[in-house]
Protein backbone atom coordinates (compact mmCIF):
# COMPACT_ATOMS: atom_id res chain seq x y z
CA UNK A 1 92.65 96.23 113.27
CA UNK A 2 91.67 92.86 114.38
CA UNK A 3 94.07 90.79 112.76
CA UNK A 4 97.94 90.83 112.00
CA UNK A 5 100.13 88.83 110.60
CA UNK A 6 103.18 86.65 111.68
CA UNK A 7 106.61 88.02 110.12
CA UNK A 8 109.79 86.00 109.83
CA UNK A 9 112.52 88.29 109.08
CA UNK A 10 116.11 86.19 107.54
CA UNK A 11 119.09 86.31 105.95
CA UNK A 12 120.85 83.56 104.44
CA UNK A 13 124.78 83.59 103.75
CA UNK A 14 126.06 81.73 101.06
CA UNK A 15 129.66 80.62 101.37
CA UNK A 16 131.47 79.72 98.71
CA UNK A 17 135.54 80.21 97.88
CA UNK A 18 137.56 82.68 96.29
CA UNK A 19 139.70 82.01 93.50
CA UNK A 20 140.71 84.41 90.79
CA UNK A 21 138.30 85.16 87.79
CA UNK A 22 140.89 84.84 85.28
CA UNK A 23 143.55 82.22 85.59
CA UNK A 24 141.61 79.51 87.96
CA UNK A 25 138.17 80.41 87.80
CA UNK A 26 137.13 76.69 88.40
CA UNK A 27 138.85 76.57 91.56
CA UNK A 28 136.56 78.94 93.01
CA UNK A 29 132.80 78.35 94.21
CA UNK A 30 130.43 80.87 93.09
CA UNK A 31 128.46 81.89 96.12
CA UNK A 32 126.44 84.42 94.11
CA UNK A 33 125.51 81.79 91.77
CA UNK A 34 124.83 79.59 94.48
CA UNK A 35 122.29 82.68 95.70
CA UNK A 36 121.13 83.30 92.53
CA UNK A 37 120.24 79.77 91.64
CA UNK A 38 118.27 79.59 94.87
CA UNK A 39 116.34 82.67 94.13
CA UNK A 40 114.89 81.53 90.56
CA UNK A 41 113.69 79.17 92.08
CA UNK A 42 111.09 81.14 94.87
CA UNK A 43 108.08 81.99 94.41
CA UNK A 44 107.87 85.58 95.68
CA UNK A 45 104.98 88.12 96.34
CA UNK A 46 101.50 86.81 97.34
CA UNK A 47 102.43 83.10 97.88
CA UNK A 48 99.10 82.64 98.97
CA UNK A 49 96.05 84.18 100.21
CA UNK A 50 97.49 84.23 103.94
CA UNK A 51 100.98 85.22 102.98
CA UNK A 52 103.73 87.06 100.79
CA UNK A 53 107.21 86.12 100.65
CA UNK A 54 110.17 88.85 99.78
CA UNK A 55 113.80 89.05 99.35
CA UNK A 56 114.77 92.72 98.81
CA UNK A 57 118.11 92.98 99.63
CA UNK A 58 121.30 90.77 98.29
CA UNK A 59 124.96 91.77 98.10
CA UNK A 60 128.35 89.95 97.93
CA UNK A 61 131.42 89.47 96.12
CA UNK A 62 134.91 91.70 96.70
CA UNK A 63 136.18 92.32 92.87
CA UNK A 64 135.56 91.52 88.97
CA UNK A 65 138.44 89.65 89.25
CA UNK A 66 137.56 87.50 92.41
CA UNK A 67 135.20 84.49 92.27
CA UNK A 68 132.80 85.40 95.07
CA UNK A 69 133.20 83.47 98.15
CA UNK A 70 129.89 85.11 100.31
CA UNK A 71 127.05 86.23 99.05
CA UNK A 72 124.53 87.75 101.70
CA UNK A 73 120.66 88.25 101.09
CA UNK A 74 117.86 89.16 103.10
CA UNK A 75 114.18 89.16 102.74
CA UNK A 76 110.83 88.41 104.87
CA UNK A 77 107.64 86.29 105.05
CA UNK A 78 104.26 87.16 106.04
CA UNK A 79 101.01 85.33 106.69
CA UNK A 80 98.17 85.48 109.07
CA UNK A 81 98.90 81.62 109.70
CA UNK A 82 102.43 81.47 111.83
CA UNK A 83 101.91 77.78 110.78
CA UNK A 84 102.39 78.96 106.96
CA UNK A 85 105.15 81.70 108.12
CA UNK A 86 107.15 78.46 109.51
CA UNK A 87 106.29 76.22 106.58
CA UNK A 88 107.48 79.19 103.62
CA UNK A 89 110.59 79.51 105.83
CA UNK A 90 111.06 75.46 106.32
CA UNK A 91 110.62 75.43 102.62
CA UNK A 92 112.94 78.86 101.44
CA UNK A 93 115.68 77.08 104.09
CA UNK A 94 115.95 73.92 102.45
CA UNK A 95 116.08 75.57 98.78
CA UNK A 96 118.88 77.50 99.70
CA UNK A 97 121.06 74.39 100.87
CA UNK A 98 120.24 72.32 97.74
CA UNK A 99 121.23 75.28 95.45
CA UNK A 100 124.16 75.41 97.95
CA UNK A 101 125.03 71.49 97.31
CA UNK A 102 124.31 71.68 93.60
CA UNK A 103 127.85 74.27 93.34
CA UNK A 104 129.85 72.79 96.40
CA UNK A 105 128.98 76.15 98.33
CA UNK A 106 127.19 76.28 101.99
CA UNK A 107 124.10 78.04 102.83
CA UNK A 108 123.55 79.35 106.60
CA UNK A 109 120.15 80.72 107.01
CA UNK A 110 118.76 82.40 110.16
CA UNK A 111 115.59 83.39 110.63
CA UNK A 112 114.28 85.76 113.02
CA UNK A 113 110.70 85.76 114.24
CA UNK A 114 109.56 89.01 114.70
CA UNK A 115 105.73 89.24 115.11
CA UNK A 116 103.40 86.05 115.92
CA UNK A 117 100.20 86.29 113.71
CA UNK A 118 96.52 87.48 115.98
CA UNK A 119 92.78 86.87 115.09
CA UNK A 120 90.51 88.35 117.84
CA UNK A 121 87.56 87.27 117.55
CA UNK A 122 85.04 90.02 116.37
CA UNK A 123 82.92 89.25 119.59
CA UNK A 124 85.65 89.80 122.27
CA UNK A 125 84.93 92.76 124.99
CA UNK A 126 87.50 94.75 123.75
CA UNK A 127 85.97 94.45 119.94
CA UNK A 128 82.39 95.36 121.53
CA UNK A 129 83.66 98.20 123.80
CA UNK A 130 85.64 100.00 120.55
CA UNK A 131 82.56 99.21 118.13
CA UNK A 132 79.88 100.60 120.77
CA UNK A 133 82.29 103.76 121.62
CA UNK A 134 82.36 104.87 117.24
CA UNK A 135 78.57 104.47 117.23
CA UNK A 136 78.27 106.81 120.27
CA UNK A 137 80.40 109.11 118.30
CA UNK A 138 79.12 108.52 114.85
CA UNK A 139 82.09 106.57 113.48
CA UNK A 140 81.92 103.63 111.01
CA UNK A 141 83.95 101.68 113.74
CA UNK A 142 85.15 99.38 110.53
CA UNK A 143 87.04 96.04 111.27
CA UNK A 144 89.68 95.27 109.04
CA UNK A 145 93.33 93.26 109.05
CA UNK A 146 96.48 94.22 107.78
CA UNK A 147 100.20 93.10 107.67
CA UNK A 148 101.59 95.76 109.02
CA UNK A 149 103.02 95.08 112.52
CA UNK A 150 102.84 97.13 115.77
CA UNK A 151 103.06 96.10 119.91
CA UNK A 152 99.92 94.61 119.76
CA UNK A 153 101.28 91.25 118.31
CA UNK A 154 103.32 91.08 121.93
CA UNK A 155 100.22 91.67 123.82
CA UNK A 156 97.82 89.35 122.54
CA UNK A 157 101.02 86.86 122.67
CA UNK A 158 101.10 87.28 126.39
CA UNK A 159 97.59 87.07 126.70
CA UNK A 160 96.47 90.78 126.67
CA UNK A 161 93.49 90.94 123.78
CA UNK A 162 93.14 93.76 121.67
CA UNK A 163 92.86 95.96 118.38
CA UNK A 164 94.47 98.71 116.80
CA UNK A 165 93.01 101.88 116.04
CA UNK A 166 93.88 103.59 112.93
CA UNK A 167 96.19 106.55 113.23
CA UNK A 168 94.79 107.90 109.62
CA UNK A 169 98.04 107.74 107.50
CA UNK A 170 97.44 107.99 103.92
CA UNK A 171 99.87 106.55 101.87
CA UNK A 172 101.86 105.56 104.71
CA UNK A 173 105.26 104.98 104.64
CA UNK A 174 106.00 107.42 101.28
CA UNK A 175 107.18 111.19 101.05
CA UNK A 176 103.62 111.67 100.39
CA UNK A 177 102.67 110.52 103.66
CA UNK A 178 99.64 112.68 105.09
CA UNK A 179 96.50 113.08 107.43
CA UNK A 180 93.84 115.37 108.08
CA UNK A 181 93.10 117.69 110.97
CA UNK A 182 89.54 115.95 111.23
CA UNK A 183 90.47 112.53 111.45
CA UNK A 184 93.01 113.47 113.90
CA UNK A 185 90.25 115.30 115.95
CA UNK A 186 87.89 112.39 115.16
CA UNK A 187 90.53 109.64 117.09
CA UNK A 188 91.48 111.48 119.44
CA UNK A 189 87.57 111.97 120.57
CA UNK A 190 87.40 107.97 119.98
CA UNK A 191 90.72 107.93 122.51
CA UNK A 192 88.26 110.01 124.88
CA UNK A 193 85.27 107.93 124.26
CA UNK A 194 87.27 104.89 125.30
CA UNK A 195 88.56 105.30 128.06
CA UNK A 196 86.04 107.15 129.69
């Protein structure tokens, strides 16, 4: 892997006030409304060719009877531009505090920068010394990118260049989750290879 992606992590709390559901609902401010209005209106998924947008987790109020006055959600952007990352979040940050106006509620969003995007350029040493090593060895030695995240994003940030080598998950990150004793055999030969 030559190329990862920036990710902006945040969660955005909604505060509204509490008022009973009943007798004096309009003296409440819906801060799940508030959310929800804000929500509708983002585009989620692949934003863009660079980038993908998510909110997967939202929770709030205290009781049926209770006007909710929090709402809490959290989600995360992608891109291999951290310009994009920064403008999606600029953007998702000021929808939030209009759909906050339009009810009277506020809107405190925080994000958290978690990985800065990386492009190493395919004729960097490091790129040359891995693609030499997998034709010693027989190996494709195929480039690709991905927007997954691992420590690499902190080294290349601090000026350390290079790529990630695949640990041959198959559908990673599921109960099906596997490998095979080959490809394990074949990396750890490319490990080898490398560093000799």
């Amino acid at each position: 892997v030559y190329k990862r992606q920036s990710l902006i992590s945040f969660t955005v709390k909604m505060h509204g006030k509490a008022a009973h559901a009943g007798f004096a609902p309009e003296q409440g401010i819906h801060a799940i409304r508030a959310v929800s209005l804000a929500i509708g209106r983002i585009e989620q998924g692949h934003v863009d060719k660079d980038s993908t947008l998510n909110i997967g987790k939202i929770s709030g109020g205290e009781g049926t009877n209770i006007i909710p006055e929090l709402c809490t959600c959290e989600g995360e952007i992608r891109s291999y531009s951290h310009e994009k990352a920064l403008a999606l979040m600029e953007k998702l940050t000021k929808n939030f505090e209009e759909a906050a106006a339009e009810v009277g509620a506020t809107a405190e969003v925080t994000p958290d920068i978690r990985l800065i995007a990386y492009d190493i350029p395919k004729d960097a040493p490091v790129v040359k010394h891995f693609t030499d090593a997998c034709e010693k060895l027989g190996l494709a030695g195929t480039l690709t990118e991905t927007f997954g995240g691992s420590d690499n994003n902190n080294f290349v940030l601090h000026g350390i260049l290079g790529i990630v080598l695949s640990s041959g998950m198959y559908e990673a990150h599921s109960v099906k989750e596997y490998t095979y004793v080959q490809d394990m055999i074949s990396r750890a030969e490319l490990v080898a290879e490398l560093l000799s």
